[in-house]
Protein backbone atom coordinates (compact mmCIF):
# COMPACT_ATOMS: atom_id res chain seq x y z
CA UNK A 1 -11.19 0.63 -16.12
CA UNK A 2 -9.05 -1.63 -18.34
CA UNK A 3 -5.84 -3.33 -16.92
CA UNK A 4 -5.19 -4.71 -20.09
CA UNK A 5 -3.72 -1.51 -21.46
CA UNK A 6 -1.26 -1.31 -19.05
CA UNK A 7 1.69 -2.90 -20.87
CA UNK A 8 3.01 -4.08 -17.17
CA UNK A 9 0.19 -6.61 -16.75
CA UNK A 10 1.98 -8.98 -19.72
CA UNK A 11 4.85 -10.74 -20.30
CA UNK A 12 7.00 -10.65 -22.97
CA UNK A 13 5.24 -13.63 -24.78
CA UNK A 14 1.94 -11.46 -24.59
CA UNK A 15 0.39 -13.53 -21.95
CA UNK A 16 -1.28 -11.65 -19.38
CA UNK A 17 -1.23 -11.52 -15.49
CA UNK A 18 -4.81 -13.92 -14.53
CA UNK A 19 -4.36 -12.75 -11.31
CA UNK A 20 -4.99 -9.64 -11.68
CA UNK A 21 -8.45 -10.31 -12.57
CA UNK A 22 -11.29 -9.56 -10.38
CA UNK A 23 -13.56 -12.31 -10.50
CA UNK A 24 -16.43 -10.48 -12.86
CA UNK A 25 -13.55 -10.03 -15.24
CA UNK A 26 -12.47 -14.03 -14.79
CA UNK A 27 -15.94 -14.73 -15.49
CA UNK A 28 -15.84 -12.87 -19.00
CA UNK A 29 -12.45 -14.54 -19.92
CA UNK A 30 -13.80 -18.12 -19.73
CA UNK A 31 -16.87 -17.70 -21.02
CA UNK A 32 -14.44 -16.14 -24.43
CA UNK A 33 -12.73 -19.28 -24.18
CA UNK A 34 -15.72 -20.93 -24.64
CA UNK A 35 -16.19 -22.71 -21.10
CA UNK A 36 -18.71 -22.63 -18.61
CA UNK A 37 -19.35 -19.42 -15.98
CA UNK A 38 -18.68 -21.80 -12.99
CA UNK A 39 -15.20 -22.60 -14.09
CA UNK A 40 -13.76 -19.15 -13.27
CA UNK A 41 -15.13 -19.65 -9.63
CA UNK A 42 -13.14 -22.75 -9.94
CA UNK A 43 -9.84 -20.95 -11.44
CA UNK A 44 -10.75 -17.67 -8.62
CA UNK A 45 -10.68 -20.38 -5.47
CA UNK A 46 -7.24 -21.98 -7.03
CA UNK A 47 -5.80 -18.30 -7.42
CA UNK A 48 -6.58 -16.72 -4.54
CA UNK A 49 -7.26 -19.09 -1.44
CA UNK A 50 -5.12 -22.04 -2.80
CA UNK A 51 -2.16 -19.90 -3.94
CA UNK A 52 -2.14 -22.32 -6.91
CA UNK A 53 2.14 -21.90 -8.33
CA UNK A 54 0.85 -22.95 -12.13
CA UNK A 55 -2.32 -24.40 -13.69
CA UNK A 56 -1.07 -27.95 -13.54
CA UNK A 57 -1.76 -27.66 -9.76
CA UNK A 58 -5.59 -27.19 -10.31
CA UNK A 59 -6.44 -30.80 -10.28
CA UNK A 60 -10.46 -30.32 -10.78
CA UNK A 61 -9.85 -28.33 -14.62
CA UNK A 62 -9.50 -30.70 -17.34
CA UNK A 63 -6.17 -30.72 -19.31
CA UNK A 64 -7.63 -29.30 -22.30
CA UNK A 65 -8.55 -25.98 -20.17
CA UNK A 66 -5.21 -26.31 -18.08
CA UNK A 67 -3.88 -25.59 -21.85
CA UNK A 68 -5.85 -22.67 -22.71
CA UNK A 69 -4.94 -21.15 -19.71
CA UNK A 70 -1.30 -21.47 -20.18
CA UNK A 71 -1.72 -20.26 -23.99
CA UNK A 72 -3.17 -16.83 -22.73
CA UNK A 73 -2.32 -16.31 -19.29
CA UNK A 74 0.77 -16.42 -16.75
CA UNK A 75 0.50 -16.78 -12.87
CA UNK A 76 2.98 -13.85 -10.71
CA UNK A 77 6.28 -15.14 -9.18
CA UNK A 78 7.49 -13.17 -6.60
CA UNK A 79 10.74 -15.38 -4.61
CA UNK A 80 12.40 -13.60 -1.78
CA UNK A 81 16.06 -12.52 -1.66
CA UNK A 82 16.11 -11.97 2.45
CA UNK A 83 14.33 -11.97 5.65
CA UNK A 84 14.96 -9.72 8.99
CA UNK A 85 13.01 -10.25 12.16
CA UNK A 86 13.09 -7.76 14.97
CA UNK A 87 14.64 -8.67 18.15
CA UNK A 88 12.35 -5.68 19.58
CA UNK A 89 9.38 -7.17 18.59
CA UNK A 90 8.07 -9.71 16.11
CA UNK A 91 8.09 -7.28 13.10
CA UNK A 92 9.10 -9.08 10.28
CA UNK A 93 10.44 -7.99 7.30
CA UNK A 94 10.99 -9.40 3.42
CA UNK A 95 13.16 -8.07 0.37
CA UNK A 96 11.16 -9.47 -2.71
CA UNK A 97 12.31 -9.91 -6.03
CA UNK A 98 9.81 -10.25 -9.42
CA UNK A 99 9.73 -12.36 -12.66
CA UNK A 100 11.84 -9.43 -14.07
CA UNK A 101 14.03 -9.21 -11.19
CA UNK A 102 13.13 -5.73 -9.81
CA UNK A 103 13.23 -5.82 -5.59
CA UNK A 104 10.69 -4.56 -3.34
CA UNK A 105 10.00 -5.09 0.34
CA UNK A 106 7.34 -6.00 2.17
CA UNK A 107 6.55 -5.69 6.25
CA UNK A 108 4.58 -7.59 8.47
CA UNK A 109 3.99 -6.28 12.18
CA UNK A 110 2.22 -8.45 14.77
CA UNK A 111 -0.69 -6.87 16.79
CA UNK A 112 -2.94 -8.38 19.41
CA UNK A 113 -5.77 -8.17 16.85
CA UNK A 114 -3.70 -10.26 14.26
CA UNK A 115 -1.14 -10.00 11.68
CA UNK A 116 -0.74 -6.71 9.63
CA UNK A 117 1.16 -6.92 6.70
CA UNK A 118 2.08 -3.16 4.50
CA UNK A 119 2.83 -4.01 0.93
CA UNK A 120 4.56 -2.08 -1.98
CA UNK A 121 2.54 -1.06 -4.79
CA UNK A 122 5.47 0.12 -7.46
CA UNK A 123 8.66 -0.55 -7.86
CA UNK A 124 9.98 2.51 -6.41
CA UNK A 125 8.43 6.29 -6.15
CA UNK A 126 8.12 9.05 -8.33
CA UNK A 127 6.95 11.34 -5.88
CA UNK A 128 10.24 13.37 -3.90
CA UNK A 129 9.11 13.57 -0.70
CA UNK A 130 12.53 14.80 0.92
CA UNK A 131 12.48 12.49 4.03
CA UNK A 132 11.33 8.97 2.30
CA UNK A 133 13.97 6.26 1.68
CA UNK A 134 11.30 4.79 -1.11
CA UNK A 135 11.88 7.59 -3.37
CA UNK A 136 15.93 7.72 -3.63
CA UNK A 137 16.46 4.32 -5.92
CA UNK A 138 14.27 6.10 -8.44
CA UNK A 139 10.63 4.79 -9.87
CA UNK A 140 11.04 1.71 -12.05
CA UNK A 141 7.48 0.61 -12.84
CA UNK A 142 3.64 0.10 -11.30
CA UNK A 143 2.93 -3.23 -9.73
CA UNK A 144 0.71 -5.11 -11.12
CA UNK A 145 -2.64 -6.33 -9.34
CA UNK A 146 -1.06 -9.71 -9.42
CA UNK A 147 2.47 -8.73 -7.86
CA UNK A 148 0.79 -6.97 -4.84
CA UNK A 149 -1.33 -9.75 -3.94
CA UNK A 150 1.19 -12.11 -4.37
CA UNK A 151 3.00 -10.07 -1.32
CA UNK A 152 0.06 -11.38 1.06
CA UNK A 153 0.03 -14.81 -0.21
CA UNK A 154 3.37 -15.74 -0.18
CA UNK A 155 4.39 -14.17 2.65
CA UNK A 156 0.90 -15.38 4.88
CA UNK A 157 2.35 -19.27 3.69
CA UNK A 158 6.22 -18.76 4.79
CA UNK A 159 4.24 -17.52 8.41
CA UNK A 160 1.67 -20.22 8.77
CA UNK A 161 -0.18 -17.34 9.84
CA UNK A 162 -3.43 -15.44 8.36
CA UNK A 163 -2.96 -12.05 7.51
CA UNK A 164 -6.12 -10.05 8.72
CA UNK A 165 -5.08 -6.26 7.98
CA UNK A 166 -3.90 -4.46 4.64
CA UNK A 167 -2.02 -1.36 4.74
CA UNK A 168 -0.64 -0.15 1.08
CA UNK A 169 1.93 2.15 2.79
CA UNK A 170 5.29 0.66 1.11
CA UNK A 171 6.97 2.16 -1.42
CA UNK A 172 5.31 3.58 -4.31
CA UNK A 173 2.30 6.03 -4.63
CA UNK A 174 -0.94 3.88 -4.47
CA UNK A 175 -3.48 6.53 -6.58
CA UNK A 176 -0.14 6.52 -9.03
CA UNK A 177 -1.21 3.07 -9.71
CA UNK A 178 -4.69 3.63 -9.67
CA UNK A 179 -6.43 0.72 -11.59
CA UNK A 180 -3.58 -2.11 -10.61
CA UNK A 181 -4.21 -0.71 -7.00
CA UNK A 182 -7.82 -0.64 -7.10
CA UNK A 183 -8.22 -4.30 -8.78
CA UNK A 184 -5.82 -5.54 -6.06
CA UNK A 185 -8.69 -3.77 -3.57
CA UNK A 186 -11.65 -5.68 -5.14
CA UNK A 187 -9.75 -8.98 -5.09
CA UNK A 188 -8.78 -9.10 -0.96
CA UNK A 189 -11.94 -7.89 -0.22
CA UNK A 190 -13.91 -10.51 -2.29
CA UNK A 191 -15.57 -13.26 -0.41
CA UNK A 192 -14.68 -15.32 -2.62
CA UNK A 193 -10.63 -13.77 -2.71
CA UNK A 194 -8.68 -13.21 0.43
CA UNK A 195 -11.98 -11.85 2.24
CA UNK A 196 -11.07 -9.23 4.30
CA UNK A 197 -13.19 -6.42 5.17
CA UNK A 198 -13.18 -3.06 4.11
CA UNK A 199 -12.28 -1.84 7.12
CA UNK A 200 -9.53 -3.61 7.36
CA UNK A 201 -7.30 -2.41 4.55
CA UNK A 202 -5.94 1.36 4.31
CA UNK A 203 -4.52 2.94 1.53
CA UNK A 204 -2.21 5.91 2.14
CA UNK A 205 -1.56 8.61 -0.29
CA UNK A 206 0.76 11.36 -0.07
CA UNK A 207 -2.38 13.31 -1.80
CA UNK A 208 -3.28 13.14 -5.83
CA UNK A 209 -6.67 14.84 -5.19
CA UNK A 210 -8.20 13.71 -8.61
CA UNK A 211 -7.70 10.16 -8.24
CA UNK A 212 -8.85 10.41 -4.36
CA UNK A 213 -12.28 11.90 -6.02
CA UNK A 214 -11.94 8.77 -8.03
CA UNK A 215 -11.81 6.09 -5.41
CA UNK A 216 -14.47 7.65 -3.47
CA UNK A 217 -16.94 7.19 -6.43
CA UNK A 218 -15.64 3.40 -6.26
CA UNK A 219 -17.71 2.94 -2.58
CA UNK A 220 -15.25 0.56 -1.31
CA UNK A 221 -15.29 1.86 2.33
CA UNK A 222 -11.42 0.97 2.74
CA UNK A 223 -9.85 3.39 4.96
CA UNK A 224 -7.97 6.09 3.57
CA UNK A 225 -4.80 7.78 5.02
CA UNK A 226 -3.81 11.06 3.72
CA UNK A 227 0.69 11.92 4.23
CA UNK A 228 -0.20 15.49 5.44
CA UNK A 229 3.30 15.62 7.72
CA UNK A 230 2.68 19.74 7.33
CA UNK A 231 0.35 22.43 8.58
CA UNK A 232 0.92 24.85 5.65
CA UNK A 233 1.41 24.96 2.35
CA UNK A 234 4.98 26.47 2.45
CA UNK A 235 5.97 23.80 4.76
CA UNK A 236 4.47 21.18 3.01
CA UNK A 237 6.08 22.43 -0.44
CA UNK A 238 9.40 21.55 1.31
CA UNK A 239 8.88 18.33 2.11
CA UNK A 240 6.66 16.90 -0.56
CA UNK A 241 6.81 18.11 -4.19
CA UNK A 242 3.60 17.34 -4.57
CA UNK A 243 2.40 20.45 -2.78
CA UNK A 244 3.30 22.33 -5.29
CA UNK A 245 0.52 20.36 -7.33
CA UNK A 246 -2.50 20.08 -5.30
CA UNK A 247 -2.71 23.00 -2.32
CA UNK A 248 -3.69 21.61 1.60
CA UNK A 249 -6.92 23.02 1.19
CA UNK A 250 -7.89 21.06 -2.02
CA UNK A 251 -6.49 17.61 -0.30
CA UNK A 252 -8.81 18.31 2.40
CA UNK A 253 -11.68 19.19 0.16
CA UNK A 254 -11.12 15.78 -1.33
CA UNK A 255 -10.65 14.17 1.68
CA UNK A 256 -15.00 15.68 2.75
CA UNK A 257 -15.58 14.32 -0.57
CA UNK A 258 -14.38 10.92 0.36
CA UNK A 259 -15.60 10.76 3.69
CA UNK A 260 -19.10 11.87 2.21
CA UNK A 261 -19.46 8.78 0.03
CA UNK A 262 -17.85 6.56 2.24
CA UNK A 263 -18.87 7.18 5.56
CA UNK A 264 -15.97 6.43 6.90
CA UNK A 265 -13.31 7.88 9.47
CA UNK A 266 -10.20 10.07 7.75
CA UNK A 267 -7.16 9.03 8.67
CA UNK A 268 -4.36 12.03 8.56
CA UNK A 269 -0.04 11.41 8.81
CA UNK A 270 2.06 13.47 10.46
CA UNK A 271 5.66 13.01 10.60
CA UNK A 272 7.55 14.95 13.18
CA UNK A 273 10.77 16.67 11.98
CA UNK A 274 12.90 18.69 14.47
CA UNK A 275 12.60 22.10 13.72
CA UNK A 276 10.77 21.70 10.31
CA UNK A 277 6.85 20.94 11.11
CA UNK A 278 6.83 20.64 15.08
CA UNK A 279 6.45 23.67 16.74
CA UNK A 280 3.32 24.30 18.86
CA UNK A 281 2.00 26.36 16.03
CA UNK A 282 2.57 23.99 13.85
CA UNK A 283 0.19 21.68 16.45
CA UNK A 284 -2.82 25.27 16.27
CA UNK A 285 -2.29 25.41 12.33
CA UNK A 286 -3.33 21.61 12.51
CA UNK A 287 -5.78 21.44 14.83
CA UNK A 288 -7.60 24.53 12.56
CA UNK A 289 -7.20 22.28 9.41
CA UNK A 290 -9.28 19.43 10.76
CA UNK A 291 -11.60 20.42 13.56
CA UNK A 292 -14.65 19.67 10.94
CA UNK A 293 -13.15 16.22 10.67
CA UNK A 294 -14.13 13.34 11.99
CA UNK A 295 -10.48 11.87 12.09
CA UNK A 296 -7.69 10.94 13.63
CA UNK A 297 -3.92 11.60 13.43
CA UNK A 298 -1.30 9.27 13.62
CA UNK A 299 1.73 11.02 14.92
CA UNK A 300 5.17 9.64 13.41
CA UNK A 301 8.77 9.85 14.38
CA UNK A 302 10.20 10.87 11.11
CA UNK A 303 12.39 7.94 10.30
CA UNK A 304 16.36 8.94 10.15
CA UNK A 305 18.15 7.80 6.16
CA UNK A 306 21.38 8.98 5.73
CA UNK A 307 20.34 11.12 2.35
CA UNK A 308 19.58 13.88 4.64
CA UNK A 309 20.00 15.29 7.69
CA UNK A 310 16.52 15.59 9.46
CA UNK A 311 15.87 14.59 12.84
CA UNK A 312 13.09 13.13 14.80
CA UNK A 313 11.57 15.47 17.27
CA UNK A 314 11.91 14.11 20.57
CA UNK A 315 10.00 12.15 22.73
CA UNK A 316 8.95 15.16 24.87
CA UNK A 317 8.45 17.28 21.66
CA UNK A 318 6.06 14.69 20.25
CA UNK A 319 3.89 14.11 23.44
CA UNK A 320 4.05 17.85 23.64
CA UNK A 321 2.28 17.85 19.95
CA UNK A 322 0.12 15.31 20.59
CA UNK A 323 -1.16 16.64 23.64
CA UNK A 324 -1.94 20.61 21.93
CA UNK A 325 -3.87 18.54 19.58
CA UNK A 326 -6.16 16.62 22.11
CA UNK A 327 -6.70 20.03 23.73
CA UNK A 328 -8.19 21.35 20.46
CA UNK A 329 -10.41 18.35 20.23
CA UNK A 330 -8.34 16.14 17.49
CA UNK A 331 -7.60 12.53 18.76
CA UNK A 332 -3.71 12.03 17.61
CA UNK A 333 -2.08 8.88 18.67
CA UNK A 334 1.91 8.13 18.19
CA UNK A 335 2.61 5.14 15.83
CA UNK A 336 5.03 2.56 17.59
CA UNK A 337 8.32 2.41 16.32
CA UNK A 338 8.39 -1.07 15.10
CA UNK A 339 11.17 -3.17 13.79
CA UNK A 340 13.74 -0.18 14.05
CA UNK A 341 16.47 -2.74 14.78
CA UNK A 342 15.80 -4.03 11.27
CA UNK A 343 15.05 -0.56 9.39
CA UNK A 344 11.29 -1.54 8.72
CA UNK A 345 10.28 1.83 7.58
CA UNK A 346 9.54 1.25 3.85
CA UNK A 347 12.40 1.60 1.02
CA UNK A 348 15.10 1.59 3.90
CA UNK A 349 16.31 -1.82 3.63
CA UNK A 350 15.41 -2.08 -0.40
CA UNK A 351 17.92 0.79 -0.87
CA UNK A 352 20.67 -1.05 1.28
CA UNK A 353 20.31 -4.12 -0.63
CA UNK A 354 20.15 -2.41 -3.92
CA UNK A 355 23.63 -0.95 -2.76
CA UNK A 356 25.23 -3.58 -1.62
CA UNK A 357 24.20 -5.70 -5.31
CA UNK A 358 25.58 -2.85 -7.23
């Protein structure tokens, strides 16, 4: 894959994003520019675990290769515009702006094994799905590989904190993205990058069954999370245009394919909707869908946005679901509301803000 032919990766002097670079492809640069292999390790530690600002902060170059860099290349800026904490918990959340002023958000939830933090990967979503607040500014642009990690680092300095889990679950459409999203992937899970493992980074997708084939064949092992939130095609068709694309049955023959090369655990979404998707057949139609799985289901209170009218099932609807589920041998859980007090759920507090500046 080349990033380079992605317009987004360069500014408008032609200088293009060096953090978006996985360290092979660092490697190749400096060598072009005529200096020594070990040099890009030095420019990769700077970049990623120093969260150098500009090349003038990496002390060890010389000045004559602090100059080539800044001929050719530009470091990400991302400031941010506002930050909510929860009073319910310690949930934090951050409205981001970019070198070209587009906003996005960013989340960071607190567990007792460690900070999470769920990033954006466009600048809005193209996608439709009816009851997401991501999609209803409209799709701007793809992130680049440089914006997205930018998210962690800034935002794992303003905490003092380490962030130890990656879940690409803000707004945009990760496999949308696909080779920004998957250089972003090699970088945090570099040794020499942010380091995290594998199997501690998800990507969630609401389904784009080519590009899922794709990112099998990379052999990442990163955890992936399929937005199934129906247990039919008709259903599904109403909530998420992209139904209409790819049918349940070839998501799901994607997913075996991932899952094959991976060997790793699918991860399935389900958001409850009163009287759209959570019926007790609704709970038999899904339990059908995955018994060959090896999987689990993370049941979701469908987040209320005032550009429609749905409703979250209720508490007794969605233990109800969970527990038909368990009974047909599916382990289904019930994500935790966090951060409600501050509107965490992605593109939520992005669209207020947009609002309010226009």
């Amino acid at each position: 894959m080349d990033i380079k032919s992605d317009k987004v990766n360069f500014d408008s002097e032609g200088k293009f994003s060096i953090l978006s670079f996985t360290k092979t492809e660092l490697e190749e640069e400096l060598l072009e520019l005529g200096e020594k292999k070990f040099r890009a390790g030095q420019v990769y530690e700077w970049l990623h675990q120093k969260n150098a600002q500009s090349f003038d902060d990496m002390s060890n170059l010389s000045l004559e290769l602090r100059e080539k860099l800044k001929e050719k290349y530009f470091i990400d800026q991302i400031v941010v515009l506002d930050k909510l904490e929860s009073k319910l918990d310690e949930t934090k959340k951050f409205i981001l702006k970019l070198d070209d002023g587009n906003i996005i958000e960013a989340v960071v939830m607190k567990y007792k094994y460690g900070n999470s933090i769920c990033i954006s990967s466009e600048v809005g979503c193209q996608m439709g799905c009816t009851f997401c607040a991501s999609t209803k500014q409209g799709y701007k642009r793809n992130l680049r590989a440089g914006e997205m990690l930018k998210e962690i680092y800034l935002i794992q300095d303003l905490i003092g904190e380490r962030i130890g889990n990656v879940v690409i679950m803000g707004i945009g459409e990760p496999l949308m993205n696909y080779d920004n999203v998957v250089h972003f992937l090699r970088n945090i899970i570099d040794p020499k990058g942010l380091n995290i493992g594998a199997r501690h980074v998800t990507l969630s997708t609401c389904g784009i069954v080519p590009r899922i084939r794709q990112l099998a064949e990379e052999k990442m092992q990163i955890n992936l999370a399929i937005s199934l939130h129906a247990s039919n095609d008709e259903t599904r068709k109403k909530l998420m245009p992209i139904a209409n694309k790819f049918s349940i049955s070839e998501v799901l023959d994607a997913c075996r394919y991932y899952c094959e090369l991976n060997n790793r655990r699918m991860n399935f979404e389900y958001a409850l909707i009163q009287g759209k998707n959570d019926t007790e057949k609704n709970a038999e139609e899904l339990a059908n869908l995955l018994k060959d799985f090896t999987c689990f289901v993370n049941l979701i209170p469908v987040n209320e946005i005032k550009e429609n009218d749905y409703k979250k099932t209720s508490k007794e609807g969605i233990k109800a679901f969970q527990e038909k589920l368990n009974e047909r041998g599916i382990d289904a859980t019930i994500r935790r509301e966090l951060g409600s007090d501050i509107e965490a759920a992605c593109g939520q507090l992005r669209n207020q803000y947009m609002e309010k500046e226009n």
